[in-house]
Protein backbone atom coordinates (compact mmCIF):
# COMPACT_ATOMS: atom_id res chain seq x y z
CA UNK A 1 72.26 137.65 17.59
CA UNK A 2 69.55 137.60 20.41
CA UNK A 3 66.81 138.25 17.49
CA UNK A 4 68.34 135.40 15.28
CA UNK A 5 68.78 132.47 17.73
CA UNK A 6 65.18 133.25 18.65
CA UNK A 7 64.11 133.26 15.13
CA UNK A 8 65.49 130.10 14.57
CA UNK A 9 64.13 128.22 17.60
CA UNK A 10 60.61 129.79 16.98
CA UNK A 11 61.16 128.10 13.44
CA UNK A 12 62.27 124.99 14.98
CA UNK A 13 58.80 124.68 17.14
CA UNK A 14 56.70 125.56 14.15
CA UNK A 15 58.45 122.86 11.98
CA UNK A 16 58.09 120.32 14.84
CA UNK A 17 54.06 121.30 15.57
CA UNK A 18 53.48 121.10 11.47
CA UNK A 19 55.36 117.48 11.80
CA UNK A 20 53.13 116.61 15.02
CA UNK A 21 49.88 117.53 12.74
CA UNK A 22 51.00 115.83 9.73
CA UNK A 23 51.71 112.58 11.08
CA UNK A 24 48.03 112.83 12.93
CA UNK A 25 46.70 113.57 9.61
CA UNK A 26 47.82 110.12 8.07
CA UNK A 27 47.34 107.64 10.94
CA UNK A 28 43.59 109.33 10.53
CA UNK A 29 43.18 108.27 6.94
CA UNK A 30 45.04 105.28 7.37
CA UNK A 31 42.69 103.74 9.73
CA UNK A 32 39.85 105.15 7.97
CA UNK A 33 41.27 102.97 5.26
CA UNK A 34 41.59 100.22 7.17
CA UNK A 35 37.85 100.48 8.76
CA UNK A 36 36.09 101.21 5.41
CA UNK A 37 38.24 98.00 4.32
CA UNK A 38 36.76 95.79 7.07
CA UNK A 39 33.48 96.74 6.90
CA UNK A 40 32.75 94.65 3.43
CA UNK A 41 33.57 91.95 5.60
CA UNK A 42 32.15 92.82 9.03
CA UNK A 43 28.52 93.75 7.18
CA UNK A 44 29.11 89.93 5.58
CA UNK A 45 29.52 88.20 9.07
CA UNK A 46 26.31 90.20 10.32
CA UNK A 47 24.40 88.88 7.69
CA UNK A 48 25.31 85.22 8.23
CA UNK A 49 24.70 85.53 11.53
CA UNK A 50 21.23 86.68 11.09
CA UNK A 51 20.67 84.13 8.67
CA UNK A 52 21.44 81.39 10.98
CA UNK A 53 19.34 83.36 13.96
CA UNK A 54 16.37 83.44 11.70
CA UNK A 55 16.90 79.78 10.94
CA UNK A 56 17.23 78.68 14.44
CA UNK A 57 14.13 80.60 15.21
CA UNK A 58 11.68 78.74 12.38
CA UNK A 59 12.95 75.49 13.20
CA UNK A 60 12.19 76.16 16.79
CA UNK A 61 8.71 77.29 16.31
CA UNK A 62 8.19 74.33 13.84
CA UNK A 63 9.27 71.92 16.15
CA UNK A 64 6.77 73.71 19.06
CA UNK A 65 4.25 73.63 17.07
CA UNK A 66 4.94 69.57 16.29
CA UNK A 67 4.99 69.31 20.35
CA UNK A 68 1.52 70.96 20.56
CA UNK A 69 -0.47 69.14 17.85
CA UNK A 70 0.99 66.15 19.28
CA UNK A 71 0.24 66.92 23.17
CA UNK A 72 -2.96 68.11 21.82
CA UNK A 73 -4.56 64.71 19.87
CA UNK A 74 -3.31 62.76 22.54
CA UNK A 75 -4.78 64.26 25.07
CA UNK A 76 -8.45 65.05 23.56
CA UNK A 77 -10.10 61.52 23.57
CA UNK A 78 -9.82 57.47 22.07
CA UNK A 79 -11.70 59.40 19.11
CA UNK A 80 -8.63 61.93 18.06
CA UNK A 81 -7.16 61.74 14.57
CA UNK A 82 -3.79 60.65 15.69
CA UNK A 83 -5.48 58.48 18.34
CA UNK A 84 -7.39 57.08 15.96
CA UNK A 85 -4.52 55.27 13.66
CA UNK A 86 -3.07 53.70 16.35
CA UNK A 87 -4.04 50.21 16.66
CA UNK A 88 -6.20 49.69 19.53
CA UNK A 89 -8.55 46.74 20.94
CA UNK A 90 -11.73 46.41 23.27
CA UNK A 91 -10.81 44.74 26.74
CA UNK A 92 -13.06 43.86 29.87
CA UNK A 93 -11.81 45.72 32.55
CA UNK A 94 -12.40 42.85 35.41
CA UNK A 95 -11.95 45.55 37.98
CA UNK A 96 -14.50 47.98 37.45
CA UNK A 97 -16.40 45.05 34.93
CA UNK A 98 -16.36 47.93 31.98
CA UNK A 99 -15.38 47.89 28.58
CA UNK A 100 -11.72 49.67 28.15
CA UNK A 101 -9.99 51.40 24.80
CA UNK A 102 -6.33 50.35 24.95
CA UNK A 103 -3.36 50.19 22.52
CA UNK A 104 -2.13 46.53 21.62
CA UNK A 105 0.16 47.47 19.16
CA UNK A 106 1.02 45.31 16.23
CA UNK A 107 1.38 41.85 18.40
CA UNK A 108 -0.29 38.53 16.83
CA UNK A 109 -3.74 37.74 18.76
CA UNK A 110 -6.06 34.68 17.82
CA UNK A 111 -9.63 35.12 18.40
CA UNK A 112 -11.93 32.19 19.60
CA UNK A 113 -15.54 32.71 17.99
CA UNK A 114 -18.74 31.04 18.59
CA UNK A 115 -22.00 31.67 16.57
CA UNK A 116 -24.75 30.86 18.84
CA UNK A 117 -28.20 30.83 19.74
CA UNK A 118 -28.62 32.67 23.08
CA UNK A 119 -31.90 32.76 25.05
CA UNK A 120 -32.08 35.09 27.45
CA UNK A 121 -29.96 37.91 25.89
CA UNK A 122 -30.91 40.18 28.96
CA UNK A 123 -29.61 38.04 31.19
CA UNK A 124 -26.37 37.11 28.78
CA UNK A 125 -25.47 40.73 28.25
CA UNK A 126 -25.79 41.39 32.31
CA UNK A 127 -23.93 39.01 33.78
CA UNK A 128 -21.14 39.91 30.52
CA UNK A 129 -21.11 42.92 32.12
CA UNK A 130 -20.28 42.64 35.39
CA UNK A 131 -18.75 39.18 36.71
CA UNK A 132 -17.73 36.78 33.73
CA UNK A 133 -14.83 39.17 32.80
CA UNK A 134 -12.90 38.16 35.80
CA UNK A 135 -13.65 34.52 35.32
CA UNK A 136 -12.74 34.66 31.52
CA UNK A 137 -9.34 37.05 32.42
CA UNK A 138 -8.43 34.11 34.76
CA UNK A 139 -8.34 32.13 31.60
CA UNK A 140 -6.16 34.44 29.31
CA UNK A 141 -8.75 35.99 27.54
CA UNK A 142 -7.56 39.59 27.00
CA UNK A 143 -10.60 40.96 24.99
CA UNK A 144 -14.33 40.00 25.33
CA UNK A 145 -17.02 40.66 22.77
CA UNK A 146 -20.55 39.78 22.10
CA UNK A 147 -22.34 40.77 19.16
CA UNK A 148 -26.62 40.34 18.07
CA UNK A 149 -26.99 39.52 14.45
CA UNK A 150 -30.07 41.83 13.43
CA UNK A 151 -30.02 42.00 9.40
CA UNK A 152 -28.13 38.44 8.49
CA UNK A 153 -31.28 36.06 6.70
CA UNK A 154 -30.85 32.95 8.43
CA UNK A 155 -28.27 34.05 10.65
CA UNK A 156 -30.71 36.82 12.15
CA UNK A 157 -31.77 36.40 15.96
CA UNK A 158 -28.05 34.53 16.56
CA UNK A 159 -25.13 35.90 18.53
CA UNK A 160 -21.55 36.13 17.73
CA UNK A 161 -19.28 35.64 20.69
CA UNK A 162 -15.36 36.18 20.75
CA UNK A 163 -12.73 35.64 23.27
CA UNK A 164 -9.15 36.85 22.14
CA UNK A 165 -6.43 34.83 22.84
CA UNK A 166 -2.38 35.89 22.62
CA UNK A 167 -1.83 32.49 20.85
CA UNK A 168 -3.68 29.56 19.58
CA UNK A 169 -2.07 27.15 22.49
CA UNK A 170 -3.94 29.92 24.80
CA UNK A 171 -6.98 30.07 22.73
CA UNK A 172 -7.11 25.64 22.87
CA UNK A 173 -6.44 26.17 27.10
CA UNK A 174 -8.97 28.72 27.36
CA UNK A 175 -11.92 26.86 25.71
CA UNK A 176 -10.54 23.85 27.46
CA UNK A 177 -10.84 25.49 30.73
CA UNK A 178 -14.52 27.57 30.23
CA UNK A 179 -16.59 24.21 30.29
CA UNK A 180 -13.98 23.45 33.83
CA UNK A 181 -15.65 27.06 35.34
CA UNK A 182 -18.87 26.26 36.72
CA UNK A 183 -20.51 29.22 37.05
CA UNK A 184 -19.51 30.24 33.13
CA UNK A 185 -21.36 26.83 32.63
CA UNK A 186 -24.10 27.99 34.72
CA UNK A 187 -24.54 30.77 32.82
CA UNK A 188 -24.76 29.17 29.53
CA UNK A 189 -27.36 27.01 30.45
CA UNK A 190 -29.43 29.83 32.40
CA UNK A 191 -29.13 32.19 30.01
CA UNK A 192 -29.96 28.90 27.45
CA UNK A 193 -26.71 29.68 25.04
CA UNK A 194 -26.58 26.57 22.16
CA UNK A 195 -23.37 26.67 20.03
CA UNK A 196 -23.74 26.61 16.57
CA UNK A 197 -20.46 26.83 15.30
CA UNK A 198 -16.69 27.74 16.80
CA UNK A 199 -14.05 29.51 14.58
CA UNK A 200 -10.23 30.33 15.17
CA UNK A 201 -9.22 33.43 13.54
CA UNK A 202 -6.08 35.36 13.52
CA UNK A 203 -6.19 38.92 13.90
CA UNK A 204 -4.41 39.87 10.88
CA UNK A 205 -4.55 43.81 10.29
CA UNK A 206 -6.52 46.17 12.46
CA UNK A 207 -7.58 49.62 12.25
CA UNK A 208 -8.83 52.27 14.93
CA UNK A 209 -11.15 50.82 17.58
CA UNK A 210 -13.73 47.90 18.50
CA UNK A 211 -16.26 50.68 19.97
CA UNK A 212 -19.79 51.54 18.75
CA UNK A 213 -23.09 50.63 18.93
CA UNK A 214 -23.36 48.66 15.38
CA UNK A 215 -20.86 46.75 13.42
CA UNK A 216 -21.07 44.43 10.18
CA UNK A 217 -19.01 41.70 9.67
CA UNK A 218 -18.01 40.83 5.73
CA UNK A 219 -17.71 37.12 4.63
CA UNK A 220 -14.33 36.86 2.33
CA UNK A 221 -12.65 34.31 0.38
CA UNK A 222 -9.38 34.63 -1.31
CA UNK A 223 -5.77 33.67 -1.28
CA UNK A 224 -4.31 34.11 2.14
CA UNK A 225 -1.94 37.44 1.77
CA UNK A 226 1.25 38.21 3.67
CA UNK A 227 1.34 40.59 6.71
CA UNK A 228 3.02 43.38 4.52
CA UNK A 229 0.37 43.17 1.72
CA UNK A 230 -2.38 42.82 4.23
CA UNK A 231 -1.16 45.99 5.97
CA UNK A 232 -0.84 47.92 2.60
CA UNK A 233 -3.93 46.92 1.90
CA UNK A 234 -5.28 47.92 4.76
CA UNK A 235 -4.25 51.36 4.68
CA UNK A 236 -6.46 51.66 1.59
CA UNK A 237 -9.41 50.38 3.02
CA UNK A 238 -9.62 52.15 5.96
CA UNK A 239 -8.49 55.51 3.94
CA UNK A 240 -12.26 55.37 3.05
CA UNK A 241 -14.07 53.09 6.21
CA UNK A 242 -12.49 55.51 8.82
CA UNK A 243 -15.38 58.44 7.07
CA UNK A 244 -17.90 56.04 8.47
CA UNK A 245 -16.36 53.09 10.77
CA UNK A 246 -14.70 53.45 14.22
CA UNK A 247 -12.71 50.77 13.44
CA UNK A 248 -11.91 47.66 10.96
CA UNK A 249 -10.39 44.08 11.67
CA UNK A 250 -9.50 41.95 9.09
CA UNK A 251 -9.75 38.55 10.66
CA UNK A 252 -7.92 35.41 8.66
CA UNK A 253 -9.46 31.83 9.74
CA UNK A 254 -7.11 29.53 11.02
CA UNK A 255 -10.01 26.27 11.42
CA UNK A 256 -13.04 27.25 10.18
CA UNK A 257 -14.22 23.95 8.96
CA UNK A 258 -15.70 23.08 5.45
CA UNK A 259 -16.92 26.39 5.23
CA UNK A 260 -16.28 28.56 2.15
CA UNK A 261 -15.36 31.60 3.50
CA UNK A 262 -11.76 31.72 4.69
CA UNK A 263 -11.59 35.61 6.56
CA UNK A 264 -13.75 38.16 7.96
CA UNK A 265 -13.85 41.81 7.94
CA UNK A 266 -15.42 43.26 11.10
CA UNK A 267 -16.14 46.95 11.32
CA UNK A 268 -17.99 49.22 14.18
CA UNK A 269 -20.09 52.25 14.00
CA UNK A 270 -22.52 54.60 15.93
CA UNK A 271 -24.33 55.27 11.90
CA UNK A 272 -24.72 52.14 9.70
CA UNK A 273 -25.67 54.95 7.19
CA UNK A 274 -22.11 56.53 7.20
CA UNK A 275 -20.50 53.10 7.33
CA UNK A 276 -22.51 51.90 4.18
CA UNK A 277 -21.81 55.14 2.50
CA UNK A 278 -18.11 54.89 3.31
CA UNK A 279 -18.28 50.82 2.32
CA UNK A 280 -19.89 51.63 -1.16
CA UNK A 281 -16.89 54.66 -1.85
CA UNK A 282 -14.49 52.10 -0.93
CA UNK A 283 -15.89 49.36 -3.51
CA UNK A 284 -16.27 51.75 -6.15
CA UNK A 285 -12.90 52.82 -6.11
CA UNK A 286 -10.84 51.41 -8.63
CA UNK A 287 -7.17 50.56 -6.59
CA UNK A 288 -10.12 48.70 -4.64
CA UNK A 289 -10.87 46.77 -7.27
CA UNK A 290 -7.33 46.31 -8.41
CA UNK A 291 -6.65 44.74 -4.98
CA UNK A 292 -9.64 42.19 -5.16
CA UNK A 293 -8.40 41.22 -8.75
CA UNK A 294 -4.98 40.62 -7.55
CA UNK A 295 -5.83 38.14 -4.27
CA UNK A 296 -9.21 36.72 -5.78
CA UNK A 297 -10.74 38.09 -3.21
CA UNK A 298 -14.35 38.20 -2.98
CA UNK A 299 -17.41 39.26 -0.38
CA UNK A 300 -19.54 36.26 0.22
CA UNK A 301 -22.23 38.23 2.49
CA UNK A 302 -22.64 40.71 5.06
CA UNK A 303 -24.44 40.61 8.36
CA UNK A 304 -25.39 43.62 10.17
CA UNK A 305 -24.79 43.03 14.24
CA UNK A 306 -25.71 45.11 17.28
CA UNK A 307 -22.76 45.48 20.25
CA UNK A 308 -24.37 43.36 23.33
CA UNK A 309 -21.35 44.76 25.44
């Protein structure tokens, strides 16, 4: 009896330790089963995830790399590509009586210009130089210029003088009130300045800057285009002057007298060799053409000038 109630509880505690095994057995595979289900899905959400790193990280550098070439043109100099298309005009600086690059934007300006004979251009170009800025800022002039006409047949030996203007009533006030400064007077007649003729332009469209030591101004007529045209146009042109040009104006005439030109196009350089080279790709090119043929426009003459300022 001893022998057989042992037997049976020995039996008993192998049962329940081949129960204990069994049961670890199948939670093992079970959550095996469940892992090797998940993983499909877990590998999937890695992925993704990577995806959308890797994305994060190429936009990022892409957008760096914008920053720098940005940081980078606009800190090199006035003559930097993206520097370059912004529209910019010459100023006297009456503080330090120097010539100044700076950006206008895309504001209407009138400019006040005299074709005359000048004397003494020594003593003109001076005295430009240093005091009359302050005397002609006084006034509302905002931009100063002075130009010799070297190649221009009968036009050679005179001088082209502007004063720009924010509006035509300012332009009218300022002319009114040079002949009231007396020592702008007293320069005109020491340096022996005799006016020829006096235009009112608008400064239509403009392109890069008014620096350099040569320039050329182009006698136009045509119909009178609209700003967005103008601009358009412009764009083309100086797609081909900016090889060879520092900058371009296109000036419109507002009074201009019995004359039979009707706008100008002004242009500086440090080569005229580069900016006759880029002039003659621009004419030759046929959307140039195109444009002439649809605003009858046509070039009257050219003068070739040298920067006094």
């Amino acid at each position: 009896m001893v022998m057989m109630t042992f037997a049976r509880r020995g039996s008993s505690i192998w049962e329940g330790t081949l129960t204990g095994r069994h049961y670890a057995n199948r939670t093992f595979f079970i959550g095996m089963a469940s892992l090797l289900t998940f993983m499909p899905m877990l590998f999937t959400q890695i992925t993704n995830l990577l995806f959308a790193l890797t994305e994060i990280m190429i936009v990022t550098i892409i957008l760096m790399y914008c920053l720098y070439f940005l940081l980078y043109n606009c800190s090199l100099s006035v003559h930097s590509p993206l520097f370059s298309t912004l529209k910019s005009r010459v100023m006297v600086d009456v503080e330090r009586d120097s010539l100044n690059v700076i950006d206008w934007g895309s504001e209407v300006t009138y400019l006040y210009s005299v074709l005359a004979h000048v004397g003494d251009k020594k003593a003109f170009s001076e005295a430009s130089q240093t005091w009359v800025g302050g005397n002609l800022q006084k006034l509302g002039v905002r931009s100063y210029s002075a130009t010799e006409i070297v190649m221009g047949g009968e036009m050679a030996g005179m001088c082209v003088i502007g004063f720009e203007y924010d509006s035509a009533d300012a332009a009218m006030a300022g002319q009114a009130g040079f002949y009231q400064d007396s020592q702008l007077v007293q320069m005109m007649q020491d340096t022996q300045v005799q006016i020829s003729r006096r235009i009112l332009f608008r400064v239509q469209s403009e392109r890069g800057e008014r620096s350099g030591q040569y320039g050329t101004i182009l006698y136009m007529s045509g119909r009178p285009l609209d700003d967005a045209t103008m601009e358009s146009n412009m764009d083309h042109n100086w797609s081909h002057m900016n090889e060879g040009a520092n900058g371009l104006t296109w000036l419109t005439s507002v009074a201009s007298g019995p004359s039979p030109f009707n706008a100008t196009a002004v242009t500086w350089t440090d080569s005229v060799d580069d900016l006759l080279a880029a002039s003659n790709k621009m004419f030759a090119d046929p959307k140039t053409m195109q444009i002439m043929t649809d605003s009858g426009a046509q070039v009257l003459g050219r003068v070739i000038v040298r920067n006094m300022l």
